[in-house]
C-alpha atoms as a PDB file:
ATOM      1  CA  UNK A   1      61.205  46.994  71.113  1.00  0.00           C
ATOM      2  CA  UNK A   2      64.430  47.323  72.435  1.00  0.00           C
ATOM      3  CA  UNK A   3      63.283  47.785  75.748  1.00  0.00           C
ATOM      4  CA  UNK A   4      60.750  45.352  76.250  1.00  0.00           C
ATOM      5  CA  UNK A   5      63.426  42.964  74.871  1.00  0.00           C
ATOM      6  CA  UNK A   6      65.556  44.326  77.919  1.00  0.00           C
ATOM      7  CA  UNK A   7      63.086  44.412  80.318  1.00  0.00           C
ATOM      8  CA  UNK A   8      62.007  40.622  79.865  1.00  0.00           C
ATOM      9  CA  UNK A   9      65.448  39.358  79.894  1.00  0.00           C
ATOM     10  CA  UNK A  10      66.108  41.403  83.148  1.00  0.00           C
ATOM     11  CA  UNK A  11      62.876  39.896  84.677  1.00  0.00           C
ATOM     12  CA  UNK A  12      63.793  36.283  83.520  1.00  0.00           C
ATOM     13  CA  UNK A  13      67.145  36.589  85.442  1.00  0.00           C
ATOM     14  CA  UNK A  14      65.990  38.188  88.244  1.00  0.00           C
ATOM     15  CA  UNK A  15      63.135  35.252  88.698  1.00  0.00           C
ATOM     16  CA  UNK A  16      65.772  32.558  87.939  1.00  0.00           C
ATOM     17  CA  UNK A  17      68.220  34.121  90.305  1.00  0.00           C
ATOM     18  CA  UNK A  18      66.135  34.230  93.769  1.00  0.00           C
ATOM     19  CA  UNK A  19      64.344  30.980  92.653  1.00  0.00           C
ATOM     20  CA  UNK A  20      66.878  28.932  93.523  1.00  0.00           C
ATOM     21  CA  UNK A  21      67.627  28.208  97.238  1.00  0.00           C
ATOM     22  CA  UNK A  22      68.274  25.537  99.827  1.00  0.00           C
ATOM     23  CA  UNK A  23      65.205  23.329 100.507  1.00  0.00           C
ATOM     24  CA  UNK A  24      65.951  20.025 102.561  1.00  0.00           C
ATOM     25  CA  UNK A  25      68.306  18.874 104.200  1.00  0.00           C
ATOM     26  CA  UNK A  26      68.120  14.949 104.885  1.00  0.00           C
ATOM     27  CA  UNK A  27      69.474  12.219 107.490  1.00  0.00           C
ATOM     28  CA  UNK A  28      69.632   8.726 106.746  1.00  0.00           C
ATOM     29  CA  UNK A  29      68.611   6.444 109.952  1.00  0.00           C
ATOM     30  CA  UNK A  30      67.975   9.894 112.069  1.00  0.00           C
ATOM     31  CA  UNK A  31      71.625  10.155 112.625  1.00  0.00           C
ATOM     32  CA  UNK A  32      73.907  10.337 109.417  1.00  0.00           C
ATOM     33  CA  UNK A  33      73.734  13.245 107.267  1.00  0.00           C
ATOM     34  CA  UNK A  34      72.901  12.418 103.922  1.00  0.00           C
ATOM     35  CA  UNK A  35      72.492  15.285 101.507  1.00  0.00           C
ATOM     36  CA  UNK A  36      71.736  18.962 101.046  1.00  0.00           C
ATOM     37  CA  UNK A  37      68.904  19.680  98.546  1.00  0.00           C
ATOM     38  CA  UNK A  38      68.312  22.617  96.490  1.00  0.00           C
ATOM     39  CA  UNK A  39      65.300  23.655  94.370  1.00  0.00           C
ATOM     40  CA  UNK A  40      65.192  25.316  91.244  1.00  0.00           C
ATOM     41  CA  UNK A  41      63.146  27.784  89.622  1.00  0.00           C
ATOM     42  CA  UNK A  42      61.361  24.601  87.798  1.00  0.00           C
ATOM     43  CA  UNK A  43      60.559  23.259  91.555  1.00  0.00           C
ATOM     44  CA  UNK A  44      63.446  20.603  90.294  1.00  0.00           C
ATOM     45  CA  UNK A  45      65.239  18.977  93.631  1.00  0.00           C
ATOM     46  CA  UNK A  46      68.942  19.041  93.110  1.00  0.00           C
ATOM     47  CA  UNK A  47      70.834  16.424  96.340  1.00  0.00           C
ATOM     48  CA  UNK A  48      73.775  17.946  96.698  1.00  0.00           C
ATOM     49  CA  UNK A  49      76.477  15.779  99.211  1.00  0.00           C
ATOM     50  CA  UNK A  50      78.267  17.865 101.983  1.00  0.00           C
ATOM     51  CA  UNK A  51      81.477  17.654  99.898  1.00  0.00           C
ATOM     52  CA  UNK A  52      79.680  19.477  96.995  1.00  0.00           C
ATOM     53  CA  UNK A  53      78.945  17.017  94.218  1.00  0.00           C
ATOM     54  CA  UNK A  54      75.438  16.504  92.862  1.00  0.00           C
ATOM     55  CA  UNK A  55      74.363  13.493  93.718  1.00  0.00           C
ATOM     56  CA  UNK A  56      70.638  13.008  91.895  1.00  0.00           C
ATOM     57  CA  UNK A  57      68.168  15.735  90.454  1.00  0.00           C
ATOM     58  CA  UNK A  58      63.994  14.888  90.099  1.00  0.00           C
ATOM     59  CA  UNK A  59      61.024  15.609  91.537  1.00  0.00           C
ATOM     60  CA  UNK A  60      59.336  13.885  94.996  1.00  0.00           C
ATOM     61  CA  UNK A  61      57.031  11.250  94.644  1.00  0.00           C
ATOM     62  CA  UNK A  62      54.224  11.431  97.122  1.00  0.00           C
ATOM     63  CA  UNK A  63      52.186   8.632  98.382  1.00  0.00           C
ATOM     64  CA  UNK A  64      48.271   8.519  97.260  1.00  0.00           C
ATOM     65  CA  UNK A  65      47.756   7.343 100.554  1.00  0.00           C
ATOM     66  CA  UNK A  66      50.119   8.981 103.195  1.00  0.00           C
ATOM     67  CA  UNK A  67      50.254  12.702 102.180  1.00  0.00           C
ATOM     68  CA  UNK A  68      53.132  12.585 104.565  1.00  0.00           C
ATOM     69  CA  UNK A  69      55.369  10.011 102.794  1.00  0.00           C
ATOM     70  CA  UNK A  70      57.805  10.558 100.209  1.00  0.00           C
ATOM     71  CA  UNK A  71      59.147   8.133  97.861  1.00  0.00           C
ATOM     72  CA  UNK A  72      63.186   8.360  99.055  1.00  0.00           C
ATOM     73  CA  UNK A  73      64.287   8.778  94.925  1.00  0.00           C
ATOM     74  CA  UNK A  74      63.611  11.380  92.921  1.00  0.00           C
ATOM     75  CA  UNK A  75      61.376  10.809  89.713  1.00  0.00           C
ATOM     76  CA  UNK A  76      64.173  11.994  87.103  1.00  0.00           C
ATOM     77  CA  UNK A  77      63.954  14.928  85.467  1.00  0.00           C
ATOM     78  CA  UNK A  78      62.835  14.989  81.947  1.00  0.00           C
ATOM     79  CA  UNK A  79      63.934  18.326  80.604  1.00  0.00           C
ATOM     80  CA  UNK A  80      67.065  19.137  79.117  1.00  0.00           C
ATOM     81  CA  UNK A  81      69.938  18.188  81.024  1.00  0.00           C
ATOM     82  CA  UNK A  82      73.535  19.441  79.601  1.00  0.00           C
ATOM     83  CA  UNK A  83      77.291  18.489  80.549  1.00  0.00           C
ATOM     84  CA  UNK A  84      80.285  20.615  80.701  1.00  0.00           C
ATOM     85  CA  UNK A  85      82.836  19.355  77.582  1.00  0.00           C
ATOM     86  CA  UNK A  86      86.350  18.538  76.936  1.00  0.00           C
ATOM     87  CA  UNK A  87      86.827  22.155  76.360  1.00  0.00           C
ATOM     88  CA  UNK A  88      86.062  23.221  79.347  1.00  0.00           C
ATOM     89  CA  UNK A  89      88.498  23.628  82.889  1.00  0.00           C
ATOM     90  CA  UNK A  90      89.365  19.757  84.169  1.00  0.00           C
ATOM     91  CA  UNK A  91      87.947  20.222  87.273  1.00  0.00           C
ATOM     92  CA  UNK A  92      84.602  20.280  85.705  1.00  0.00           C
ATOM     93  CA  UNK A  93      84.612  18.466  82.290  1.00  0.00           C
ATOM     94  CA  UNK A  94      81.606  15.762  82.403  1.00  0.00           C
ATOM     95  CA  UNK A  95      80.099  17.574  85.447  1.00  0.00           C
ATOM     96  CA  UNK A  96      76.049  19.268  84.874  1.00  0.00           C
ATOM     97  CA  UNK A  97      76.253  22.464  83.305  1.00  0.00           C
ATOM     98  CA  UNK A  98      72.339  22.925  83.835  1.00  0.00           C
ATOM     99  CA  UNK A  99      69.289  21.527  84.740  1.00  0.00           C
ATOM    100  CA  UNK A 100      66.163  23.003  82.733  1.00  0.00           C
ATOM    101  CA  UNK A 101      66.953  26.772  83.141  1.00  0.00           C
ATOM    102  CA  UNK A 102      69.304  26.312  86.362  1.00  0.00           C
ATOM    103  CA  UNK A 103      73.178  26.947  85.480  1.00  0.00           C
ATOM    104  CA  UNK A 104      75.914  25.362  87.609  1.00  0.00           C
ATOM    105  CA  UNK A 105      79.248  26.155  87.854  1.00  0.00           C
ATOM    106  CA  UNK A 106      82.540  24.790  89.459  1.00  0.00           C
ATOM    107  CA  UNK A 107      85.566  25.960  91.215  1.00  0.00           C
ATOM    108  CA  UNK A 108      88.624  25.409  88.266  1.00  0.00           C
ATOM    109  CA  UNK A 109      92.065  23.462  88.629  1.00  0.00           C
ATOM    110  CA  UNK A 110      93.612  26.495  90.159  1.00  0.00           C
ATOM    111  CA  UNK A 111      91.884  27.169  93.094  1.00  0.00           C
ATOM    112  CA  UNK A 112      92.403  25.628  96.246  1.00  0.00           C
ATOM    113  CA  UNK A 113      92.894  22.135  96.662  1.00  0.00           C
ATOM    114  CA  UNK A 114      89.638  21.838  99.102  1.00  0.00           C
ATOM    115  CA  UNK A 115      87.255  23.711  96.207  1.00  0.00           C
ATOM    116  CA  UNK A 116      89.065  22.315  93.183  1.00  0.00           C
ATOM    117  CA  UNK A 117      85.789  20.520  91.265  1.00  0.00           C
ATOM    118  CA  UNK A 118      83.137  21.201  93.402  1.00  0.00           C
ATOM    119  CA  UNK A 119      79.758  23.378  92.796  1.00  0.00           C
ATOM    120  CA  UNK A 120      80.337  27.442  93.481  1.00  0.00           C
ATOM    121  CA  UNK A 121      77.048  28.192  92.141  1.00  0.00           C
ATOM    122  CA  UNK A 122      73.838  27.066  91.521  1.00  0.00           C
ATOM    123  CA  UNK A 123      71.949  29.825  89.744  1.00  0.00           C
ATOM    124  CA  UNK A 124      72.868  32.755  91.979  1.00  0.00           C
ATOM    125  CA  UNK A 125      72.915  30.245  94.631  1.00  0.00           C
ATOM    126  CA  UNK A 126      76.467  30.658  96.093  1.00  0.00           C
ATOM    127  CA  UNK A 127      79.120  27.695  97.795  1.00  0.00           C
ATOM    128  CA  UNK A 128      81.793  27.813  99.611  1.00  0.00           C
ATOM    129  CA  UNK A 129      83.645  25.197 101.613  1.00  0.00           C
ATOM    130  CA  UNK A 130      86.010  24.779 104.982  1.00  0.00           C
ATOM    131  CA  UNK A 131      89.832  24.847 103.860  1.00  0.00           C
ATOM    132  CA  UNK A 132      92.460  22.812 105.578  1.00  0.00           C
ATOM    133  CA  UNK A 133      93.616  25.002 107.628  1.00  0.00           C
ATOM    134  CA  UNK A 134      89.809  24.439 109.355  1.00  0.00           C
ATOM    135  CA  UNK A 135      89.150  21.443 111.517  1.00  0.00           C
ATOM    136  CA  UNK A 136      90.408  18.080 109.910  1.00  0.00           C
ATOM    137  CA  UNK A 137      86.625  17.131 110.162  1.00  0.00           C
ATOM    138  CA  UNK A 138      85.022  19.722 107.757  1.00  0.00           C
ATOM    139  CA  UNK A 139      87.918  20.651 105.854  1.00  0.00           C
ATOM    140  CA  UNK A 140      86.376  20.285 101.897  1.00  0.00           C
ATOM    141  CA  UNK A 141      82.854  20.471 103.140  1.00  0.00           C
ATOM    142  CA  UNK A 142      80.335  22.834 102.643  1.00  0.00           C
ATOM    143  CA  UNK A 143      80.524  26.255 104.378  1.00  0.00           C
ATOM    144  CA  UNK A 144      77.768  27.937 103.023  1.00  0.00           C
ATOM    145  CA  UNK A 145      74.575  27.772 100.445  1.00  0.00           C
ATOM    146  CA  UNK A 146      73.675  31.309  99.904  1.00  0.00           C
ATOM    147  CA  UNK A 147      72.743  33.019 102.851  1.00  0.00           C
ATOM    148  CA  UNK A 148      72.612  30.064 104.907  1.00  0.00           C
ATOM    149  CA  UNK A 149      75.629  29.042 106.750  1.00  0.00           C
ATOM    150  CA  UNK A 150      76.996  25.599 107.340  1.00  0.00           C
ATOM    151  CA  UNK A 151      78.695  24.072 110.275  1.00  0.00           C
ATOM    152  CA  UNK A 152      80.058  21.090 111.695  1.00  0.00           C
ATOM    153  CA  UNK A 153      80.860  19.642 115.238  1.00  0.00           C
ATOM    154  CA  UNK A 154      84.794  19.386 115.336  1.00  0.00           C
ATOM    155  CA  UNK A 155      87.068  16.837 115.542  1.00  0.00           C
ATOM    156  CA  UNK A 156      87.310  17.533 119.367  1.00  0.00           C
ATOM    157  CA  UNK A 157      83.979  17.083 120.139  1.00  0.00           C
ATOM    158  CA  UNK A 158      81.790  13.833 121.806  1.00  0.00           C
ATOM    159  CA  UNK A 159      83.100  10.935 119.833  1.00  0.00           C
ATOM    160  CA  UNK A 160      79.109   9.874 119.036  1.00  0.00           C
ATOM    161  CA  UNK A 161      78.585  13.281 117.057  1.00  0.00           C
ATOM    162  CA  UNK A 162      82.326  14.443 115.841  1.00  0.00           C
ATOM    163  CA  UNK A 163      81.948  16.018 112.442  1.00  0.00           C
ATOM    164  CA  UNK A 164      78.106  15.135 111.912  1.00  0.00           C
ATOM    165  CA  UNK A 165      76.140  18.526 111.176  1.00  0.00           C
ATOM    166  CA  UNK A 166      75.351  21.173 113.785  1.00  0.00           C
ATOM    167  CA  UNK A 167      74.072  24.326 112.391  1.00  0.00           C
ATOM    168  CA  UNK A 168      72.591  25.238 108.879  1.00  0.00           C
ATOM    169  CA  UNK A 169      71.727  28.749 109.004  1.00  0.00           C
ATOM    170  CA  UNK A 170      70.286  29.850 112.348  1.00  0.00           C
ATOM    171  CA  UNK A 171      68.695  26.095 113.277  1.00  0.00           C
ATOM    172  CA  UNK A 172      71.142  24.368 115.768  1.00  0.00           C
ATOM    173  CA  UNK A 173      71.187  20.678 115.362  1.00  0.00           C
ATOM    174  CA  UNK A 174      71.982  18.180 118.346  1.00  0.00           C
ATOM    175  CA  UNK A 175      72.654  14.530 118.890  1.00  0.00           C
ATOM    176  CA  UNK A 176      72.660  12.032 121.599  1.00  0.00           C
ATOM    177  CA  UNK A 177      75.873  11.387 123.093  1.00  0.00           C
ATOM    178  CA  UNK A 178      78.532   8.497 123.857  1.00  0.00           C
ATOM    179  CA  UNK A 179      76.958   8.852 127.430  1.00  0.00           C
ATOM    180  CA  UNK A 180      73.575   7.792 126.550  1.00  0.00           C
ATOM    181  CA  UNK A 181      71.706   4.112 125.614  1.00  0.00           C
ATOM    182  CA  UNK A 182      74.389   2.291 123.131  1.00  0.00           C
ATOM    183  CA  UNK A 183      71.550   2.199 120.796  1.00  0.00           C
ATOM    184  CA  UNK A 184      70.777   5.945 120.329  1.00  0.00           C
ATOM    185  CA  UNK A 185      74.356   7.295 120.431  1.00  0.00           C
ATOM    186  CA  UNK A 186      74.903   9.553 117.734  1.00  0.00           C
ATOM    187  CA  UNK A 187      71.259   9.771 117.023  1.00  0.00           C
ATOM    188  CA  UNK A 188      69.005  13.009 116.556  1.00  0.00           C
ATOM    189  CA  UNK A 189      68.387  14.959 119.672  1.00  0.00           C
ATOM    190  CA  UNK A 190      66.729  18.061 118.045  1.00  0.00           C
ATOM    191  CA  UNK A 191      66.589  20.289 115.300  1.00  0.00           C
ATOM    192  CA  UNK A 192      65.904  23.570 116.538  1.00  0.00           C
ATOM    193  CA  UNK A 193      63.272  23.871 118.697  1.00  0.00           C
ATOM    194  CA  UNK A 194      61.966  20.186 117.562  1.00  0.00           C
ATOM    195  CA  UNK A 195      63.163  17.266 119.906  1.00  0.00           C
ATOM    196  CA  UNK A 196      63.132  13.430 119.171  1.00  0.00           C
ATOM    197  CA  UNK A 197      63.370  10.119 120.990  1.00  0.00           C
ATOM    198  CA  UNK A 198      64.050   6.822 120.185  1.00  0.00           C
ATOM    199  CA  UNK A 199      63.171   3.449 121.858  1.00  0.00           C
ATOM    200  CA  UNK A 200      66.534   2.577 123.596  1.00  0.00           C
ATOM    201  CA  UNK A 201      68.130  -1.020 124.655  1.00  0.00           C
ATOM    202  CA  UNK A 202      65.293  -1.236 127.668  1.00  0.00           C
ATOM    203  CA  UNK A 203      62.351  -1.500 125.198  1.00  0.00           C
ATOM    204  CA  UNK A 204      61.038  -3.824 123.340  1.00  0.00           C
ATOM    205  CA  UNK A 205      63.711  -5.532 120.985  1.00  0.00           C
ATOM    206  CA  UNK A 206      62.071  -5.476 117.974  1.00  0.00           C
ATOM    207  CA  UNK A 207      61.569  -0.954 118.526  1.00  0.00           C
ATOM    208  CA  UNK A 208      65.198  -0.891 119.419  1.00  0.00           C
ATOM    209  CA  UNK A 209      67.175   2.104 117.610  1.00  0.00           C
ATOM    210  CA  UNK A 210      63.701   3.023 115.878  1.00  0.00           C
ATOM    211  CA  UNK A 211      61.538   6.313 116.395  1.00  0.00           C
ATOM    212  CA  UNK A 212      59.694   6.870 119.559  1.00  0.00           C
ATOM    213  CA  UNK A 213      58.654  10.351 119.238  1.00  0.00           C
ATOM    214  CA  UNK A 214      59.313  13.293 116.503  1.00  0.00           C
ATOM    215  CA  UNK A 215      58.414  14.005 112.654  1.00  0.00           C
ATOM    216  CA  UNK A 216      60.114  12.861 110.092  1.00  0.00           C
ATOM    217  CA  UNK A 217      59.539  15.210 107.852  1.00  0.00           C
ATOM    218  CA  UNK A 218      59.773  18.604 109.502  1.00  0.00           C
ATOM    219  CA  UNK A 219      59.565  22.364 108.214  1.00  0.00           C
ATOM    220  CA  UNK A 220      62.072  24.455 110.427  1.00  0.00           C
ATOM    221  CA  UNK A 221      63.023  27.989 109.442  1.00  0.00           C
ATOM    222  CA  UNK A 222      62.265  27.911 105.871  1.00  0.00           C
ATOM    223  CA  UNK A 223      63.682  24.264 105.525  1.00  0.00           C
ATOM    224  CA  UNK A 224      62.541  20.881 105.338  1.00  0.00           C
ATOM    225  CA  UNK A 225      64.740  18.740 107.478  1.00  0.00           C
ATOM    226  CA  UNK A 226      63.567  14.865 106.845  1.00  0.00           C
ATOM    227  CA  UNK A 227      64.812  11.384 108.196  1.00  0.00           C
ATOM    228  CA  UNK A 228      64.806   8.310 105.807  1.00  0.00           C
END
């Protein structure tokens, strides 16, 4: 009895523990980064922002009649929610403690002053984050979710795409630059191997700035990379 008791708690933690993992990562306007987003073992999104606090948790809404369009909020979660207490290390008290059967924890007061509050661990799911001794730009941001590494174009870079996002994982991302249309500076270029364009200040005026060519909603190496 013993055993099987062992055996199914083993199995429970091992599902739970390689269940969770980084799903989406979104832009608002096809240039500003917006949020990371994690999934859980109970296919619950988690937004996380680059500076490590959860920003919403739900499920997608999809349209009934545009199987590629997503409501932009989550439908909230309805399970059990539960919040760290008084008790518990400053840094964290009030923050999620778990969602359904995920478990979250923080870095505490005495770490360093870029971690101090911020998620280490989703599940298994791992964090860590640039210290200051880093570029200005992504000092306190997110270095890495799990196995997937995070980084940032630095504060000497081209002034349209300083500190926006440039690689998650093994997918390179690149923007348009100060040199190009005033309208689609700063603006997606490509995600990997997946380009876009965008109607610039010689097109129609009413298409300025907007999406000329490109998915919104895009599956690169294992992650969904979307544009509100």
């Amino acid at each position: 009895m013993k055993k099987i008791f062992l055996i199914t708690t083993l199995s429970f933690l091992f599902f739970n523990g390689i269940s969770q993992h980084l799903s989406q990562v979104t832009f608002s306007y096809g240039s500003n980064f917006l949020w990371f987003s994690v999934i859980t073992s109970q296919n619950v999104l988690v937004r996380i922002s680059d500076d490590g606090r959860i920003i919403e948790s739900g499920t997608e809404e999809q349209s009934l009649y545009d199987r590629n369009y997503f409501a932009q909020k989550l439908q909230p979660y309805l399970g059990r929610i539960v919040y760290y207490g008084k008790e518990s290390d400053s840094a964290f008290t009030g923050k999620i403690k778990s969602i359904g059967t995920c478990f979250f924890s923080y870095y505490p007061s005495n770490d360093y002053p870029e971690k101090i509050g911020k998620i280490k661990s989703a599940g298994s799911l791992l964090f860590d984050y640039y210290r200051k001794f880093d570029d200005a730009l992504s000092a306190g941001k997110i270095k890495s979710i799990g196995i997937n590494n995070v980084a940032y174009f630095s504060s000497f870079d081209n002034e349209a795409f300083k500190g926006k996002l440039k690689t998650v994982g093994n997918t390179s991302i690149t923007y348009y630059s100060s040199f190009d249309d005033a309208l689609i500076k700063g603006k997606l270029k490509s995600i990997g191997l997946y380009h876009y364009a965008w109607y610039g200040s010689l097109d129609r005026r009413e298409f300025n700035g907007a999406l000329k060519s490109g998915t919104r909603r895009q599956l690169i190496n294992g992650i969904t990379y979307i544009l509100q």
